[in-house]
PDB file of N, CA and C in Angstrom:
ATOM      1  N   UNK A   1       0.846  -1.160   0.000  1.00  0.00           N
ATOM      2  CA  UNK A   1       0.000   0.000   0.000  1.00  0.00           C
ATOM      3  C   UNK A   1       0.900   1.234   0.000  1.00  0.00           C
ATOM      4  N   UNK A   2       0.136   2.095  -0.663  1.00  0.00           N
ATOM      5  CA  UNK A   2       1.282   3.433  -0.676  1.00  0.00           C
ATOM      6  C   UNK A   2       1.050   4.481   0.395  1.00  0.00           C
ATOM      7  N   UNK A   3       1.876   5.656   0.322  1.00  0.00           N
ATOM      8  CA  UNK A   3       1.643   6.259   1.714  1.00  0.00           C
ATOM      9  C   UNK A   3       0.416   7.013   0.991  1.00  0.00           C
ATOM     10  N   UNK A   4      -0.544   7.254   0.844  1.00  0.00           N
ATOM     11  CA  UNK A   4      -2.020   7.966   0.765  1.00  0.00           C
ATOM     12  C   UNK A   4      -3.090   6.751   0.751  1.00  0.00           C
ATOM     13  N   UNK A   5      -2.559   5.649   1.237  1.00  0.00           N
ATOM     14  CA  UNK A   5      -3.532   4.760   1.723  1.00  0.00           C
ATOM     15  C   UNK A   5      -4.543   3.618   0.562  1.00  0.00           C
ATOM     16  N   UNK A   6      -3.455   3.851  -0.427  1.00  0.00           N
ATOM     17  CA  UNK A   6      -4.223   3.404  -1.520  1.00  0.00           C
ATOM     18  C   UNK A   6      -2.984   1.955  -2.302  1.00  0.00           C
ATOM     19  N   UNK A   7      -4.016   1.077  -3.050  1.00  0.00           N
ATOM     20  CA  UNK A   7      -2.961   0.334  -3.450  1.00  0.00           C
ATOM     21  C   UNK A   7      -2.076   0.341  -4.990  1.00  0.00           C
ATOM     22  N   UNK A   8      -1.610  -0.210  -5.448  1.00  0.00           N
ATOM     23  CA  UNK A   8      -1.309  -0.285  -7.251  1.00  0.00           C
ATOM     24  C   UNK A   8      -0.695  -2.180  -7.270  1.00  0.00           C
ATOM     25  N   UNK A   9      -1.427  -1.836  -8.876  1.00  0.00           N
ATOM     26  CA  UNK A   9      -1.187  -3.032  -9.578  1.00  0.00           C
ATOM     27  C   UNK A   9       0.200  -2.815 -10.349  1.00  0.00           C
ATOM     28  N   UNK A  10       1.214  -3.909 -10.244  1.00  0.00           N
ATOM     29  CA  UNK A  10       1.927  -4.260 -11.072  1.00  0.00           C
ATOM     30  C   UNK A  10       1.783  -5.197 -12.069  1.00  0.00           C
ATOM     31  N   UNK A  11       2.319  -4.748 -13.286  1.00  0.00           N
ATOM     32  CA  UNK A  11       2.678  -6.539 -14.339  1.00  0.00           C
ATOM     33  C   UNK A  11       3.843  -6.492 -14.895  1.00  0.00           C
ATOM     34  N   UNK A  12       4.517  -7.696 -14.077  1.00  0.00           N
ATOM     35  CA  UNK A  12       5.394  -8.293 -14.553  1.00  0.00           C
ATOM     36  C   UNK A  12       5.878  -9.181 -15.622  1.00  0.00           C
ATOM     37  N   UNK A  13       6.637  -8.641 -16.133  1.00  0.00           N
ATOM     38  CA  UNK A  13       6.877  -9.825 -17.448  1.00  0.00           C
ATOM     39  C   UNK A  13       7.384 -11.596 -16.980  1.00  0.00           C
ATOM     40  N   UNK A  14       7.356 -12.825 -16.905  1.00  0.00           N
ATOM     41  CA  UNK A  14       7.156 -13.612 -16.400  1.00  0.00           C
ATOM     42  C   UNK A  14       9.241 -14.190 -16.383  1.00  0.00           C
ATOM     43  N   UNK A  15       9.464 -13.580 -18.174  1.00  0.00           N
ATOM     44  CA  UNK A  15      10.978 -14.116 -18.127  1.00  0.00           C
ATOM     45  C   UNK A  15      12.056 -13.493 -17.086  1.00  0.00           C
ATOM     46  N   UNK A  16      11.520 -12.337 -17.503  1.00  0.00           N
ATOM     47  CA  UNK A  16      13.084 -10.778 -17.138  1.00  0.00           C
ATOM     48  C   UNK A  16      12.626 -10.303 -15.755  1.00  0.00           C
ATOM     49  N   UNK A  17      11.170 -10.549 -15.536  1.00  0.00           N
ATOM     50  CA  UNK A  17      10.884  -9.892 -14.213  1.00  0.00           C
ATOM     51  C   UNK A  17      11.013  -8.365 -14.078  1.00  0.00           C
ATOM     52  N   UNK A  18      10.944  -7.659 -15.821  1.00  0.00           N
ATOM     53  CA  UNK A  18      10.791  -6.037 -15.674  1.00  0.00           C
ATOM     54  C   UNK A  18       9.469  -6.248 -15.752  1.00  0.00           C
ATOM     55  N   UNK A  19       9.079  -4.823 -14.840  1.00  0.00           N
ATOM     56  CA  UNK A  19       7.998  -4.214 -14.859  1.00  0.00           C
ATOM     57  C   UNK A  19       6.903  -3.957 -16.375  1.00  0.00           C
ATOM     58  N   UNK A  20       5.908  -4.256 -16.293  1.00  0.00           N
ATOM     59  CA  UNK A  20       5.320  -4.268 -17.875  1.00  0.00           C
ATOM     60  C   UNK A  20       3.721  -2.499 -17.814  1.00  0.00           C
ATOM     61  N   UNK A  21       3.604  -2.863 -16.586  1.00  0.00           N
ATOM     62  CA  UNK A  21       2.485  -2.069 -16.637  1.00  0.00           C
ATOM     63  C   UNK A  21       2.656  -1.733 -14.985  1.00  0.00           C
ATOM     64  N   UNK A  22       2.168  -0.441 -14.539  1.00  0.00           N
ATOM     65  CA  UNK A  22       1.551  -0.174 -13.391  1.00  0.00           C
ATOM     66  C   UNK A  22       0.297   0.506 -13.227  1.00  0.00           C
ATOM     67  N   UNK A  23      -0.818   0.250 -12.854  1.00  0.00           N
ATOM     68  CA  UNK A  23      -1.946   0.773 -12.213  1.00  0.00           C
ATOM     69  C   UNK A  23      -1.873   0.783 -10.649  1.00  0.00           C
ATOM     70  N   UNK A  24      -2.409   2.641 -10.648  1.00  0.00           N
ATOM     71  CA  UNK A  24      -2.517   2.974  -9.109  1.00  0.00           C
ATOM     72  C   UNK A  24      -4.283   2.861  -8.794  1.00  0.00           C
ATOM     73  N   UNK A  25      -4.433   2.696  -7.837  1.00  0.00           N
ATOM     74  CA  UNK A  25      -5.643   2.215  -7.772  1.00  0.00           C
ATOM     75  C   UNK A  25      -6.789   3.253  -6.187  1.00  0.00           C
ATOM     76  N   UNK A  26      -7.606   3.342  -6.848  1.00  0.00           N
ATOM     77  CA  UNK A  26      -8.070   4.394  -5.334  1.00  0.00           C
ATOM     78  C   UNK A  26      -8.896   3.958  -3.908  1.00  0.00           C
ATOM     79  N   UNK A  27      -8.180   2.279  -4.023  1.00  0.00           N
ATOM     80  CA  UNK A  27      -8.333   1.966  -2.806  1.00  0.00           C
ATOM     81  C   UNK A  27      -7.628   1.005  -2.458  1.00  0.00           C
ATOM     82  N   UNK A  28      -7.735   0.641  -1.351  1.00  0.00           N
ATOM     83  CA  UNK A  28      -6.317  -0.237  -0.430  1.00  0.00           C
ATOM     84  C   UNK A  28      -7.028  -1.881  -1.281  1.00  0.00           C
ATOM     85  N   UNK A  29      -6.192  -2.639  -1.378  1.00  0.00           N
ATOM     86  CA  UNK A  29      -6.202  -4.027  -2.482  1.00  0.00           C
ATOM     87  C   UNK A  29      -6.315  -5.068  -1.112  1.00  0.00           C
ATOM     88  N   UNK A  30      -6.893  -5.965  -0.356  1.00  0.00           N
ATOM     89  CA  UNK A  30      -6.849  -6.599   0.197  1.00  0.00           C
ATOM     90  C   UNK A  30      -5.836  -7.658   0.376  1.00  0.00           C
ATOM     91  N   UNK A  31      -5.147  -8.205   1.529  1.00  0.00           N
ATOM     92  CA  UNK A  31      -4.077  -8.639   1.362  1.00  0.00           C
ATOM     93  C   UNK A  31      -4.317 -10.211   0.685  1.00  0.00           C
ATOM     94  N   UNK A  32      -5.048 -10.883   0.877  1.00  0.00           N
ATOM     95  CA  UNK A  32      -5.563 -12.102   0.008  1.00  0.00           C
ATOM     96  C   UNK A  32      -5.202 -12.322  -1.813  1.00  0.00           C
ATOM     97  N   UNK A  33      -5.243 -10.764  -2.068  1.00  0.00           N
ATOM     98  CA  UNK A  33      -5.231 -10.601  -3.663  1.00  0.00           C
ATOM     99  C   UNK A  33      -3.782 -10.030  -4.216  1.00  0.00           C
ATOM    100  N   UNK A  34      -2.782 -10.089  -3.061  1.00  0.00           N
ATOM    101  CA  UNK A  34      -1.493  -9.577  -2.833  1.00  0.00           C
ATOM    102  C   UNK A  34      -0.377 -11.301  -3.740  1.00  0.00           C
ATOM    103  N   UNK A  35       0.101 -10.727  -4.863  1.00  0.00           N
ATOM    104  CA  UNK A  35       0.881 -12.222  -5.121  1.00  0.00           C
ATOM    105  C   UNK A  35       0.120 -13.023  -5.923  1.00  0.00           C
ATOM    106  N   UNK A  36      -1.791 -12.998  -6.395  1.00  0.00           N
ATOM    107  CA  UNK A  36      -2.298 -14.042  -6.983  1.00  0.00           C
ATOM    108  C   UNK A  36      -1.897 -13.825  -8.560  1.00  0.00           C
ATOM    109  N   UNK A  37      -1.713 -15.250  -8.887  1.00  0.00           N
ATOM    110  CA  UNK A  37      -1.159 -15.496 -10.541  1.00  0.00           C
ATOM    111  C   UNK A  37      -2.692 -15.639 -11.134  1.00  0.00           C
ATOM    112  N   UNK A  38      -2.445 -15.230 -12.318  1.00  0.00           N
ATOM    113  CA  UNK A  38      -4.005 -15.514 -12.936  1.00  0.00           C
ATOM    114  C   UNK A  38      -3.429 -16.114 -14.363  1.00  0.00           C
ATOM    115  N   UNK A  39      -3.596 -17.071 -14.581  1.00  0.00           N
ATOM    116  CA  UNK A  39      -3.724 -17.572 -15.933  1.00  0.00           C
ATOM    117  C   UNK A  39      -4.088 -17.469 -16.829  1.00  0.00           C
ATOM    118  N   UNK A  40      -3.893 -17.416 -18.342  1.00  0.00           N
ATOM    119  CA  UNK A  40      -4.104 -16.920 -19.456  1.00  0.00           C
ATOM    120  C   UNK A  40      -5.942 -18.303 -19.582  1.00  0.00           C
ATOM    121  N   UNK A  41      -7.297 -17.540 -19.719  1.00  0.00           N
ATOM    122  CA  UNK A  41      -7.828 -18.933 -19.917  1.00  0.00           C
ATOM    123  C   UNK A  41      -8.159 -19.122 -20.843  1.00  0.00           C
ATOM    124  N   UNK A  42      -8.579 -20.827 -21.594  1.00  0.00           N
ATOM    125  CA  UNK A  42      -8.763 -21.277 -22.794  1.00  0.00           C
ATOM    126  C   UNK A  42      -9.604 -21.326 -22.699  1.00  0.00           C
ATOM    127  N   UNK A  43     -10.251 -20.430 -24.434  1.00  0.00           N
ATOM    128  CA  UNK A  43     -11.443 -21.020 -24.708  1.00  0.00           C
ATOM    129  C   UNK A  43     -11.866 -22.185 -25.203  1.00  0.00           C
ATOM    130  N   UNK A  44     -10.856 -23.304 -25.067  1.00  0.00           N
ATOM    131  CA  UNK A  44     -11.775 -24.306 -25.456  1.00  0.00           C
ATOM    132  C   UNK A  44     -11.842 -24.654 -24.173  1.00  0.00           C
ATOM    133  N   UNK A  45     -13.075 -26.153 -24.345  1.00  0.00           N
ATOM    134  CA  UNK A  45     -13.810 -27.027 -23.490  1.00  0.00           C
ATOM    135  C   UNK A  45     -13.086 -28.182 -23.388  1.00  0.00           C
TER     136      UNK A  45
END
């Protein structure tokens, strides 16, 4: 969380581990959602 009480999204690139994107966000991110990977999903069945 940053100092005005609010959180931001990072994206990381998965090889190099540089930074790809940041979003600041106008509220604090719960710590549960801190670290989760989300997977690319398939549309198939």
């Amino acid at each position: 969380m940053g100092p005005e009480g609010r959180s931001f999204l990072v994206v990381l690139d998965a090889t190099s581990w540089q930074e790809v994107a940041r979003a600041q966000l106008p509220f604090a991110v719960p710590y549960r959602f801190h670290g989760t990977f989300l997977p690319l999903l398939s549309s198939r069945s």
